[in-house]
PDB file of N, CA and C in Angstrom:
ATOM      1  N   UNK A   1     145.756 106.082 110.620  1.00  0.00           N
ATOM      2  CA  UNK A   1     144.644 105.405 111.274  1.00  0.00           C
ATOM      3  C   UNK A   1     143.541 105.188 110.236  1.00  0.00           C
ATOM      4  N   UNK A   2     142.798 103.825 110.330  1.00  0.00           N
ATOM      5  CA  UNK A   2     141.999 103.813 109.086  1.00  0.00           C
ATOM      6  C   UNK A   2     140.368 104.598 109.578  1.00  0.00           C
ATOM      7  N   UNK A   3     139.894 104.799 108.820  1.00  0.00           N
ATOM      8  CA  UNK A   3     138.719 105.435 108.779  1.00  0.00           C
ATOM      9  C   UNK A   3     137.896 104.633 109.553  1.00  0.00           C
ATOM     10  N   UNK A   4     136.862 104.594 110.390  1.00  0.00           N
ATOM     11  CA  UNK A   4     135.592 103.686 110.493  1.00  0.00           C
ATOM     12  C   UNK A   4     134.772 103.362 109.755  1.00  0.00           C
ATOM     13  N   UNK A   5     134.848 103.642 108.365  1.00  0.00           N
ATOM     14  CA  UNK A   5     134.345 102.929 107.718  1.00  0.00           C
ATOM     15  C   UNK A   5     134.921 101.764 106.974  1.00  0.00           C
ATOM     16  N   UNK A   6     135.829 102.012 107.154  1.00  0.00           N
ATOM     17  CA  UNK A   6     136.875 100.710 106.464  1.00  0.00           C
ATOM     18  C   UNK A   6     136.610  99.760 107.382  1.00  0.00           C
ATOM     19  N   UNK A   7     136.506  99.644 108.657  1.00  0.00           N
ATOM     20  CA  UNK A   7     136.322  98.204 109.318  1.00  0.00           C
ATOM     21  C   UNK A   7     134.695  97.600 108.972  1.00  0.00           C
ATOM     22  N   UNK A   8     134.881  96.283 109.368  1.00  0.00           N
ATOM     23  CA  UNK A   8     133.770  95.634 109.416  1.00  0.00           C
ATOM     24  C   UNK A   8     132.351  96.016 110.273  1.00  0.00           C
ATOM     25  N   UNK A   9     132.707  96.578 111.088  1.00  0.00           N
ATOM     26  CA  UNK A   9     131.923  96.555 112.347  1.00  0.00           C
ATOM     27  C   UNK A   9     131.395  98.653 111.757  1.00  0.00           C
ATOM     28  N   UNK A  10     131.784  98.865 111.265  1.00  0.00           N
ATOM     29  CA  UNK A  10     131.586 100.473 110.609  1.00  0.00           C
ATOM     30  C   UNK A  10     130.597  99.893 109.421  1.00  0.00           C
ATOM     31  N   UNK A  11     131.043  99.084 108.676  1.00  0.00           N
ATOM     32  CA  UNK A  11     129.871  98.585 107.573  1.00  0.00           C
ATOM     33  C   UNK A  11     128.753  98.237 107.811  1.00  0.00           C
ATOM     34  N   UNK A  12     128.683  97.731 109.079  1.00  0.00           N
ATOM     35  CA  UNK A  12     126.995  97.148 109.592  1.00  0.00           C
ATOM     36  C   UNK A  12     126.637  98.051 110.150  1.00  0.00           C
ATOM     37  N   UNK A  13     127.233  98.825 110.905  1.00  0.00           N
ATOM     38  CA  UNK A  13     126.639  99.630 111.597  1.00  0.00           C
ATOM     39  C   UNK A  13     125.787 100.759 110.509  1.00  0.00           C
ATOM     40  N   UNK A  14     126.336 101.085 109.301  1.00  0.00           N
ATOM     41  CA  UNK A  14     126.038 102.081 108.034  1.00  0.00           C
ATOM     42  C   UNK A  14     124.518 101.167 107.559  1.00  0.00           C
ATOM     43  N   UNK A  15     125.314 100.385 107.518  1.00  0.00           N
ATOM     44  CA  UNK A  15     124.139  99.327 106.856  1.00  0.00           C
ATOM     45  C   UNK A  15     122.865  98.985 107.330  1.00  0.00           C
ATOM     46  N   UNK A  16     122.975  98.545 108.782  1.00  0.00           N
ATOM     47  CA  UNK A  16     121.944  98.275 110.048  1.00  0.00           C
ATOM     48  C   UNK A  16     120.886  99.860 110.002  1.00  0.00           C
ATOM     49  N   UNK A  17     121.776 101.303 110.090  1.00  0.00           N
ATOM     50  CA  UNK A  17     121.011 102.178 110.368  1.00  0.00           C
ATOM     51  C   UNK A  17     120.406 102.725 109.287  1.00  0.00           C
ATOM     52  N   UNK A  18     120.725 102.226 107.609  1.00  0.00           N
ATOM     53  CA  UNK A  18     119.779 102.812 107.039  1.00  0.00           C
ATOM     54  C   UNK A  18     118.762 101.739 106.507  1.00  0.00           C
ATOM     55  N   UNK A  19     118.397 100.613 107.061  1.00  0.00           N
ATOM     56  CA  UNK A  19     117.470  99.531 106.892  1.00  0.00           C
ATOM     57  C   UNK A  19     116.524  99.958 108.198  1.00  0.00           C
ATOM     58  N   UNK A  20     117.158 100.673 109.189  1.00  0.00           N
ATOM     59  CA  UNK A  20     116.554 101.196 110.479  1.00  0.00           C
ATOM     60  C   UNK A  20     115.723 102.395 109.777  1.00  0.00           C
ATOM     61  N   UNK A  21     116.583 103.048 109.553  1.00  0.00           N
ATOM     62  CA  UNK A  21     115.457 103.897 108.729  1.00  0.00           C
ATOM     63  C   UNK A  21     114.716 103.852 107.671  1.00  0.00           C
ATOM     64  N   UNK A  22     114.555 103.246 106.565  1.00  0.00           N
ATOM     65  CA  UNK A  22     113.896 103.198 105.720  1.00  0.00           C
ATOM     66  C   UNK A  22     112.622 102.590 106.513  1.00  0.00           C
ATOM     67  N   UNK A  23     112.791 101.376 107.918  1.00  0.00           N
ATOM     68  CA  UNK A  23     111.450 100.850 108.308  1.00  0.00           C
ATOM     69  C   UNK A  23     110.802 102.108 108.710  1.00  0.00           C
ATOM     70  N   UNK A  24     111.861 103.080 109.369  1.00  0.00           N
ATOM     71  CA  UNK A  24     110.870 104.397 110.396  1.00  0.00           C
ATOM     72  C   UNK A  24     109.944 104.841 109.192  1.00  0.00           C
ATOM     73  N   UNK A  25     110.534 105.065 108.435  1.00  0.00           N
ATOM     74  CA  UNK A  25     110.039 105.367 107.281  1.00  0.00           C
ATOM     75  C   UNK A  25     108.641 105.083 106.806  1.00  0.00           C
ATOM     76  N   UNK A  26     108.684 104.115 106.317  1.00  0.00           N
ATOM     77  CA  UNK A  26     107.581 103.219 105.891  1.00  0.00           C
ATOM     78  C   UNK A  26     106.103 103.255 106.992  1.00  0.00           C
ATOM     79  N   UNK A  27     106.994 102.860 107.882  1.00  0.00           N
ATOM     80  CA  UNK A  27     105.940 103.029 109.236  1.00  0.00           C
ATOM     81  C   UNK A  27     105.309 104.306 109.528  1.00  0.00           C
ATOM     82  N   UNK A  28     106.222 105.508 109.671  1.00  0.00           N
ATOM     83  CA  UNK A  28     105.768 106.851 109.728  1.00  0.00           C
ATOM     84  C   UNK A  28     104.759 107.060 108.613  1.00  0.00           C
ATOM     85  N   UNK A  29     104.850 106.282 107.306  1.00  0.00           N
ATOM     86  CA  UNK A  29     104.336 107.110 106.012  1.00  0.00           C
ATOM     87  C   UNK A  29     103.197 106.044 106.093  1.00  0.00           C
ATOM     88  N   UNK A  30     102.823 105.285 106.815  1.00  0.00           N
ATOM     89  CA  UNK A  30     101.927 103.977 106.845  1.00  0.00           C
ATOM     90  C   UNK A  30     100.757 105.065 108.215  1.00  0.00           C
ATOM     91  N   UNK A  31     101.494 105.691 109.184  1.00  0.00           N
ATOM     92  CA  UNK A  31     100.852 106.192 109.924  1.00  0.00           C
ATOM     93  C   UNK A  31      99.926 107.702 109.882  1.00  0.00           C
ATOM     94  N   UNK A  32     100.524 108.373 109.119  1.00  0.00           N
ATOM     95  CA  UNK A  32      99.921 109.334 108.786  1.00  0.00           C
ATOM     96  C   UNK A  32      98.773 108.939 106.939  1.00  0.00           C
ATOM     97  N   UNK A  33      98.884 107.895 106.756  1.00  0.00           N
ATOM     98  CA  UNK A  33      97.757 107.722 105.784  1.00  0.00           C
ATOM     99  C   UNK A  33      97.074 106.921 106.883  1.00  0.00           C
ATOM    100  N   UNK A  34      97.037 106.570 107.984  1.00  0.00           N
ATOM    101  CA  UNK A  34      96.054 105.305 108.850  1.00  0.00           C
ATOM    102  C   UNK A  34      95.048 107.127 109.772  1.00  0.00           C
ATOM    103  N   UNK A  35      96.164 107.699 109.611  1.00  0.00           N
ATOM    104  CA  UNK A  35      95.170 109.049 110.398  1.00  0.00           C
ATOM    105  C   UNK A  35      94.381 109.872 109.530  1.00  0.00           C
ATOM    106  N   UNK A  36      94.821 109.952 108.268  1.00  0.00           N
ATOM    107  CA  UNK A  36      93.826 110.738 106.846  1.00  0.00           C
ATOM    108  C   UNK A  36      92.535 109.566 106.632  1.00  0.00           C
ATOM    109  N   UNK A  37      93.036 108.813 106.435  1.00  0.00           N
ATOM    110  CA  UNK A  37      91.807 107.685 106.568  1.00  0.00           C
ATOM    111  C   UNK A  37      90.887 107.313 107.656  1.00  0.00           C
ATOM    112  N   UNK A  38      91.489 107.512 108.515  1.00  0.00           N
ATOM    113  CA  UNK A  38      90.543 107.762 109.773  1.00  0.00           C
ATOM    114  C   UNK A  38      89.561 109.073 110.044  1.00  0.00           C
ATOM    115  N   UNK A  39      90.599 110.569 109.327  1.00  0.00           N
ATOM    116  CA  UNK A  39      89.947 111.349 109.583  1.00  0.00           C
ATOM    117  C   UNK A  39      88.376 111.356 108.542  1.00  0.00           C
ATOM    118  N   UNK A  40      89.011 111.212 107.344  1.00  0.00           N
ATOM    119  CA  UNK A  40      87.828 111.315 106.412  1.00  0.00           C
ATOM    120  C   UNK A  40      86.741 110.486 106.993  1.00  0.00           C
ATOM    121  N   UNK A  41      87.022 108.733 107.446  1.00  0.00           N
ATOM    122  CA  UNK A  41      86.198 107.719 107.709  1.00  0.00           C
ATOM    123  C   UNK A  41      84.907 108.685 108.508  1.00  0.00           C
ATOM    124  N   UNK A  42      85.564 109.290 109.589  1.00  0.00           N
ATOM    125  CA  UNK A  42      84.819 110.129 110.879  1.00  0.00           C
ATOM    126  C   UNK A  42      83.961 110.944 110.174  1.00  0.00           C
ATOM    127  N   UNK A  43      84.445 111.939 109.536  1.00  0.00           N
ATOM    128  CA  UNK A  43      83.666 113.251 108.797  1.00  0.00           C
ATOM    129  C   UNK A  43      82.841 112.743 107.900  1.00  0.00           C
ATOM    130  N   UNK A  44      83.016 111.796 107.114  1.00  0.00           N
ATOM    131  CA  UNK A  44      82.176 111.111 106.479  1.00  0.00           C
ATOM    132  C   UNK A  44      81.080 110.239 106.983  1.00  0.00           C
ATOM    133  N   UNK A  45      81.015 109.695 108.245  1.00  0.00           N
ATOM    134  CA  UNK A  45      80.560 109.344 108.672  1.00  0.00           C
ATOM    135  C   UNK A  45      79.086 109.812 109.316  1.00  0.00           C
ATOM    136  N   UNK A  46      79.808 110.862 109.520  1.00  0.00           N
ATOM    137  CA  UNK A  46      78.907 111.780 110.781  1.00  0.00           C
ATOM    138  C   UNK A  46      78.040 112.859 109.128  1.00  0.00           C
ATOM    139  N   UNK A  47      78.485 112.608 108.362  1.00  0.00           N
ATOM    140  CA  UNK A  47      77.925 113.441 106.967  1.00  0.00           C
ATOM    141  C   UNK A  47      76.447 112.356 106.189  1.00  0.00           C
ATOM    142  N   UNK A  48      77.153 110.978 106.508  1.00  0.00           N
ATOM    143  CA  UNK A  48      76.514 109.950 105.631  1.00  0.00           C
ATOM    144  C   UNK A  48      76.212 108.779 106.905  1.00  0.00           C
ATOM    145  N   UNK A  49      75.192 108.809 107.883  1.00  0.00           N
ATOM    146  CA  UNK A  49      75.162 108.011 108.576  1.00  0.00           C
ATOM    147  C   UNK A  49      74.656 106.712 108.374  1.00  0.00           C
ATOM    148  N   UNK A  50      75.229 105.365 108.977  1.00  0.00           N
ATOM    149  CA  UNK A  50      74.976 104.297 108.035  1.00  0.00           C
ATOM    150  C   UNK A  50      73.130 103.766 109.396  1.00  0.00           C
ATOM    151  N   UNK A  51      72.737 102.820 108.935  1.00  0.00           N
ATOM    152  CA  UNK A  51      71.415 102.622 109.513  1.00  0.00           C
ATOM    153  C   UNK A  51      71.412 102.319 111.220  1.00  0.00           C
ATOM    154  N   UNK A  52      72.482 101.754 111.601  1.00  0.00           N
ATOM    155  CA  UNK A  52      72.824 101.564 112.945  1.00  0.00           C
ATOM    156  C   UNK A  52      72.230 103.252 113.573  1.00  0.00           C
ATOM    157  N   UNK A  53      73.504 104.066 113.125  1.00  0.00           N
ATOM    158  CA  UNK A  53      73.878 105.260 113.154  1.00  0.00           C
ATOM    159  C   UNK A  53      72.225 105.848 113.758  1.00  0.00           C
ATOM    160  N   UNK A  54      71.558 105.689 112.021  1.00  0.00           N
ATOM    161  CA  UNK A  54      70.338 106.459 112.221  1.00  0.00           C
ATOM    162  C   UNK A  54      69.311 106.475 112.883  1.00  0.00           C
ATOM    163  N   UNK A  55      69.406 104.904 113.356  1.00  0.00           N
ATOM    164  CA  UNK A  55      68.314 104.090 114.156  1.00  0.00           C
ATOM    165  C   UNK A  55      68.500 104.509 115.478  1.00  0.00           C
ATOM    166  N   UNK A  56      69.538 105.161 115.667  1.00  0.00           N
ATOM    167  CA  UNK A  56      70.067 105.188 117.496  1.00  0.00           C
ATOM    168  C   UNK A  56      70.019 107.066 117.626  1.00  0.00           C
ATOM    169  N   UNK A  57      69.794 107.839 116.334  1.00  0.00           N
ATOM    170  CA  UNK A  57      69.340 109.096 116.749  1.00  0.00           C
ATOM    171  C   UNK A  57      67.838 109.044 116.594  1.00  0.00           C
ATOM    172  N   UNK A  58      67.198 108.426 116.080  1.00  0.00           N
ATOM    173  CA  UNK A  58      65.868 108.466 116.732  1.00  0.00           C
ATOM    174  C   UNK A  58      65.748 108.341 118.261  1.00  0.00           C
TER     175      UNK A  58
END
């Protein structure tokens, strides 16, 4: 019996799921720098308030 990877339909499927993953990938590693950047944005924020900011704690 041949292997599943020897057929056609075994090749895309290999193929399909690691183009599937490399996007999770990218995306996951796109998402946790969109949350470090967010966090600093915040802490920094609330450290260095811009004039809006300051005008509205008066």
């Amino acid at each position: 019996m041949a292997s599943v990877l020897a057929t056609i339909e075994g090749m895309i499927a290999v193929v399909w799921h690691f183009w599937l993953g490399l996007i999770l990938l990218v995306v996951g590693g796109l998402a946790v720098v969109q949350l470090v950047v967010g966090y600093v944005a915040k802490v920094s924020a609330m450290k260095y308030p811009n004039r809006r900011q300051r005008n509205a704690q008066k």
